[in-house]
Each structure stands twice: as C-alpha cells, then as structure tokens.
N, C-alpha and C. Protein backbone atom coordinates (compact mmCIF):
# COMPACT_ATOMS: atom_id res chain seq x y z
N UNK A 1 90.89 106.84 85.86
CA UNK A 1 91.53 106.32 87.06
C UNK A 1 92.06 104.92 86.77
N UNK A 2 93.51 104.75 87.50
CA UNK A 2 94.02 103.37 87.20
C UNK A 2 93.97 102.29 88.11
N UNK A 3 92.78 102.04 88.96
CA UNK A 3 93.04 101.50 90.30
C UNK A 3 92.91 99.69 89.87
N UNK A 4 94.21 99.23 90.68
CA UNK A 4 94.41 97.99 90.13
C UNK A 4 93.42 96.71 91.13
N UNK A 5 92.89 95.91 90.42
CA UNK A 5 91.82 95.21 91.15
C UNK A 5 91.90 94.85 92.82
N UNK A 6 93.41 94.54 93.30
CA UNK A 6 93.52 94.06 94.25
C UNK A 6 93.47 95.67 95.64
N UNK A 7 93.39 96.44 94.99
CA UNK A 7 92.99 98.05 95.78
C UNK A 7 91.45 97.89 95.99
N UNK A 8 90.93 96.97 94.97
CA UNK A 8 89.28 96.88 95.37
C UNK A 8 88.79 95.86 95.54
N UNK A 9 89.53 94.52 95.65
CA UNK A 9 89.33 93.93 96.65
C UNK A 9 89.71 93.78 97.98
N UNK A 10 90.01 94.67 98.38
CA UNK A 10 90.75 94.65 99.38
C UNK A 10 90.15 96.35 100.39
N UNK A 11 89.52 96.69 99.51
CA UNK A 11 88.33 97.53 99.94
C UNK A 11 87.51 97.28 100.40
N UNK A 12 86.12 96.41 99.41
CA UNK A 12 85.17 95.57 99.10
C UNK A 12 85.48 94.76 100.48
N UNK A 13 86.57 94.10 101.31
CA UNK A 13 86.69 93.12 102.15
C UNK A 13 86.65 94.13 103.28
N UNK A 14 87.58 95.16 103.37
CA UNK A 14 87.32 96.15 104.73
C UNK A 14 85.88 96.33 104.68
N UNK A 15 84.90 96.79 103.87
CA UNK A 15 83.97 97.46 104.07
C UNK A 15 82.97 96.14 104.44
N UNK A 16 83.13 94.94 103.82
CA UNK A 16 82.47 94.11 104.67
C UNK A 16 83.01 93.96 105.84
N UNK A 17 83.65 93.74 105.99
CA UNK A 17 84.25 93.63 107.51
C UNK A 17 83.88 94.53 108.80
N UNK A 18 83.71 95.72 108.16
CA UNK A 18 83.20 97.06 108.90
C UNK A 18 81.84 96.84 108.75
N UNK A 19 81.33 96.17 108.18
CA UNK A 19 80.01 96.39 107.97
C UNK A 19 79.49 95.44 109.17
N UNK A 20 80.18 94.40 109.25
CA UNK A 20 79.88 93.09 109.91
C UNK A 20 80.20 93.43 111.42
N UNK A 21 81.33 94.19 111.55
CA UNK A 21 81.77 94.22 113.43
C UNK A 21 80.42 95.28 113.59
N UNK A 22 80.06 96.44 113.04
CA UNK A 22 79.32 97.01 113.18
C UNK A 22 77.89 96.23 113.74
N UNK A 23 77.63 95.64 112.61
CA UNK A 23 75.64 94.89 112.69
C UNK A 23 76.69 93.94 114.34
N UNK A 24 77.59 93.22 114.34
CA UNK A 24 77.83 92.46 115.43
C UNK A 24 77.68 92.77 116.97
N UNK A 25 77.99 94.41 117.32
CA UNK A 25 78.11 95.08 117.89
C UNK A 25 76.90 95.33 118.24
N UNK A 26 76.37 95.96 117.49
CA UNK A 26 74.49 95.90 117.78
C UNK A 26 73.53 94.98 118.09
N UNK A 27 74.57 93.74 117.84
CA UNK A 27 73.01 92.45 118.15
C UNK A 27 72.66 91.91 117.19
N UNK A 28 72.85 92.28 115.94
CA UNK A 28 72.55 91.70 114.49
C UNK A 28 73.41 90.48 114.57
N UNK A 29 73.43 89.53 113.99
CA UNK A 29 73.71 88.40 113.29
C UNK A 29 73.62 88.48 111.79
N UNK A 30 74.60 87.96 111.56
CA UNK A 30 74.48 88.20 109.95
C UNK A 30 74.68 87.01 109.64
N UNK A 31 75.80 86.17 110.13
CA UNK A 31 75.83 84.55 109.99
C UNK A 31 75.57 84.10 111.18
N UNK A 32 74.63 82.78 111.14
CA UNK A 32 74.32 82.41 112.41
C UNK A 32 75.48 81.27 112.66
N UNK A 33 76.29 81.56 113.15
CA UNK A 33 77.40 80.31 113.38
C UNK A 33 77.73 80.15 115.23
N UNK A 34 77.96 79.17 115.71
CA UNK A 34 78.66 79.39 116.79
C UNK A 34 79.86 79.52 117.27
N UNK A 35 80.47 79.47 118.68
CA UNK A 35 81.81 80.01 118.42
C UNK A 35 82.81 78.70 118.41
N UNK A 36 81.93 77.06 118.34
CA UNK A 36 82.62 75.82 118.23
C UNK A 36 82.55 75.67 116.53
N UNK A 37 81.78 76.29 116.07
CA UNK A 37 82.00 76.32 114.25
C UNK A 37 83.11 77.08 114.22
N UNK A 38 83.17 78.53 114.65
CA UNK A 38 84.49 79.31 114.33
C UNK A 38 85.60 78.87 114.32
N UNK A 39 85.66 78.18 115.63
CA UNK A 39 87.04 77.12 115.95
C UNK A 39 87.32 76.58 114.70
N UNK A 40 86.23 75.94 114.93
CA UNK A 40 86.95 74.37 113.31
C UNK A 40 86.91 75.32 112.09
N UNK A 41 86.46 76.03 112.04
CA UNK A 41 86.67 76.89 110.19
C UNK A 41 88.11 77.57 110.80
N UNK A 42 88.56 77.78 111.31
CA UNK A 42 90.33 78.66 111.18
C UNK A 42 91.29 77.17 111.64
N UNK A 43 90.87 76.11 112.33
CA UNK A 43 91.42 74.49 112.42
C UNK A 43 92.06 74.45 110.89
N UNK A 44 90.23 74.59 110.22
CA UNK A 44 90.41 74.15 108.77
C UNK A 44 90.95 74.91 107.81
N UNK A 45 91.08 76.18 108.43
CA UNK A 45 92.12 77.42 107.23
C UNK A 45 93.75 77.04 107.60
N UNK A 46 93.54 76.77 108.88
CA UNK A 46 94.95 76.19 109.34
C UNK A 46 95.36 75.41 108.09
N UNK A 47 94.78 74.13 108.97
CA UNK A 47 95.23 72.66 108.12
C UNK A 47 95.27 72.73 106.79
N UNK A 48 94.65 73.65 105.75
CA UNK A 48 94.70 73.72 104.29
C UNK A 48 95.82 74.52 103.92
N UNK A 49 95.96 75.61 104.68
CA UNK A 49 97.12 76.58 104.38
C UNK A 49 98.46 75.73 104.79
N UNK A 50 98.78 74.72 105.26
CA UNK A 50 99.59 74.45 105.93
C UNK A 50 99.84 73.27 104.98
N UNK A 51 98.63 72.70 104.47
CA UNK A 51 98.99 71.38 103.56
C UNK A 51 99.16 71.62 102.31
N UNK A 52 98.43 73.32 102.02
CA UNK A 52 98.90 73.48 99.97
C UNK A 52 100.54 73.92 100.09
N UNK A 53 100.80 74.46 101.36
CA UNK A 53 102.58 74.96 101.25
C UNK A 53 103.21 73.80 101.68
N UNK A 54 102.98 72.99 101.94
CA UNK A 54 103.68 71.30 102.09
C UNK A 54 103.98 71.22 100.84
N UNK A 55 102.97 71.20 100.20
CA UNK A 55 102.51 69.99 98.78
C UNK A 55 103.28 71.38 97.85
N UNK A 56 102.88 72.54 97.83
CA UNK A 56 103.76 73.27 97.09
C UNK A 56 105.25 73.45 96.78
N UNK A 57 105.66 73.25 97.94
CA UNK A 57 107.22 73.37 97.95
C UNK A 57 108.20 71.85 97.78
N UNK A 58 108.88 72.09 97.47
CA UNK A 58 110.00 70.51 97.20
C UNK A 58 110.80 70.36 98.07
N UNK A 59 109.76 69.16 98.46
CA UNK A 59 110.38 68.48 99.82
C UNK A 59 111.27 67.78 99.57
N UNK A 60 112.54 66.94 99.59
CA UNK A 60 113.26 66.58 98.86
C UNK A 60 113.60 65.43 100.12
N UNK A 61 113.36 64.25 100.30
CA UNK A 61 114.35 63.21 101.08
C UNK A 61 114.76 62.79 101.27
N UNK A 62 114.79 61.63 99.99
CA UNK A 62 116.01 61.08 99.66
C UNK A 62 117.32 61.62 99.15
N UNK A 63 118.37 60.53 99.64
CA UNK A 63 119.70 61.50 99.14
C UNK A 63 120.08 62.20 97.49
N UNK A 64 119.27 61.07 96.74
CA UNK A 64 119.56 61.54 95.43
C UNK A 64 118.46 62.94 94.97
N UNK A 65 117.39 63.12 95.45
CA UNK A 65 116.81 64.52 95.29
C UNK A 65 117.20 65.35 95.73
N UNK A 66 118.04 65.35 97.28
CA UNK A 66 118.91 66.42 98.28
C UNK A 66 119.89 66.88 96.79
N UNK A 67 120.51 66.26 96.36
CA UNK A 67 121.95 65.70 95.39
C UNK A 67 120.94 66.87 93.80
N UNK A 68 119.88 66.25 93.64
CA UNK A 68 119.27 67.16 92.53
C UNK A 68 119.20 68.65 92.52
N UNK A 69 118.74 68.52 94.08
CA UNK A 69 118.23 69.88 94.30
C UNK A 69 119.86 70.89 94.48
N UNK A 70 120.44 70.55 94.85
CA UNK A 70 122.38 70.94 95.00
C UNK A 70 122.53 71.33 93.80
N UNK A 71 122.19 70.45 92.71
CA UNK A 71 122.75 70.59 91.38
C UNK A 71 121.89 71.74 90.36
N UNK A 72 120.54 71.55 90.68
CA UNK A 72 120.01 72.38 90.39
C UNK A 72 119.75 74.19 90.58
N UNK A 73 120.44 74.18 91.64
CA UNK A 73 120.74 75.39 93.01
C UNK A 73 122.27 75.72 92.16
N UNK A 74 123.15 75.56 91.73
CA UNK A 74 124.47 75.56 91.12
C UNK A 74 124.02 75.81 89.68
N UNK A 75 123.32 75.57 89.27
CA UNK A 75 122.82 75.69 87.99
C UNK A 75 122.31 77.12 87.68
N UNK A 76 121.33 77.67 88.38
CA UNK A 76 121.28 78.59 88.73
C UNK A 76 121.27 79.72 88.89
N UNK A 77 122.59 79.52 89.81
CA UNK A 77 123.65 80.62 90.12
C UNK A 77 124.87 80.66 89.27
C-alpha cells in the first residue's frame, strides 16, 4: 500500500477528534481547560497565523521596493 503520510495524519487527527467530542459528550474531560483559556489559545492561533503570513510575504513600501518588485514581476513573465 502507498498511503502518503499526510492521509495519516489527517486520520490520526479525525480519530482524535472523534475520540475527544465523544469522551466530551459523556462528561469526560480529557483536558482540563476553561472556556476563557479556549478564547486566548485561537486569540493566539489567530495572532501567530496572521503574523508568520505578514512576515512571510513581501511587503514592499517604499517606492523603490514597489519599483523592485515591478521589475522583478517583468522578469518573470
């Protein structure tokens, strides 16, 4: 069988996931967190996801990088 890793991680994550609404549903706790922690952990998936694609991409502001990025875009193509 050729199953490529991201078919099993992505398994491995449903089946926790199913595993977890399940025990949740019943009364189990599996992490004891509250729902003012939950907040700030997706705040903080926010704010990170939002600051590595800032910092990833080329922001360009001044006129002579606008002017680079033109030339580079022509280059290119």
């Amino acid at each position: 069988m050729n199953i490529s890793k991201g078919t099993i991680i992505r398994t491995v994550l449903l089946a926790l996931a199913l595993i977890n609404q399940i025990l949740t549903a019943t009364g189990h706790s599996i992490i004891p967190i509250s729902d003012e922690q939950i907040t700030e952990f997706i705040s903080l998936g926010f704010t990170i996801a939002a600051s590595v694609v800032a910092w990833w991409k080329n922001n360009s502001f001044s006129e002579a990088a606008i002017k680079a990025d033109e030339y580079m875009k022509g280059i290119k193509e």
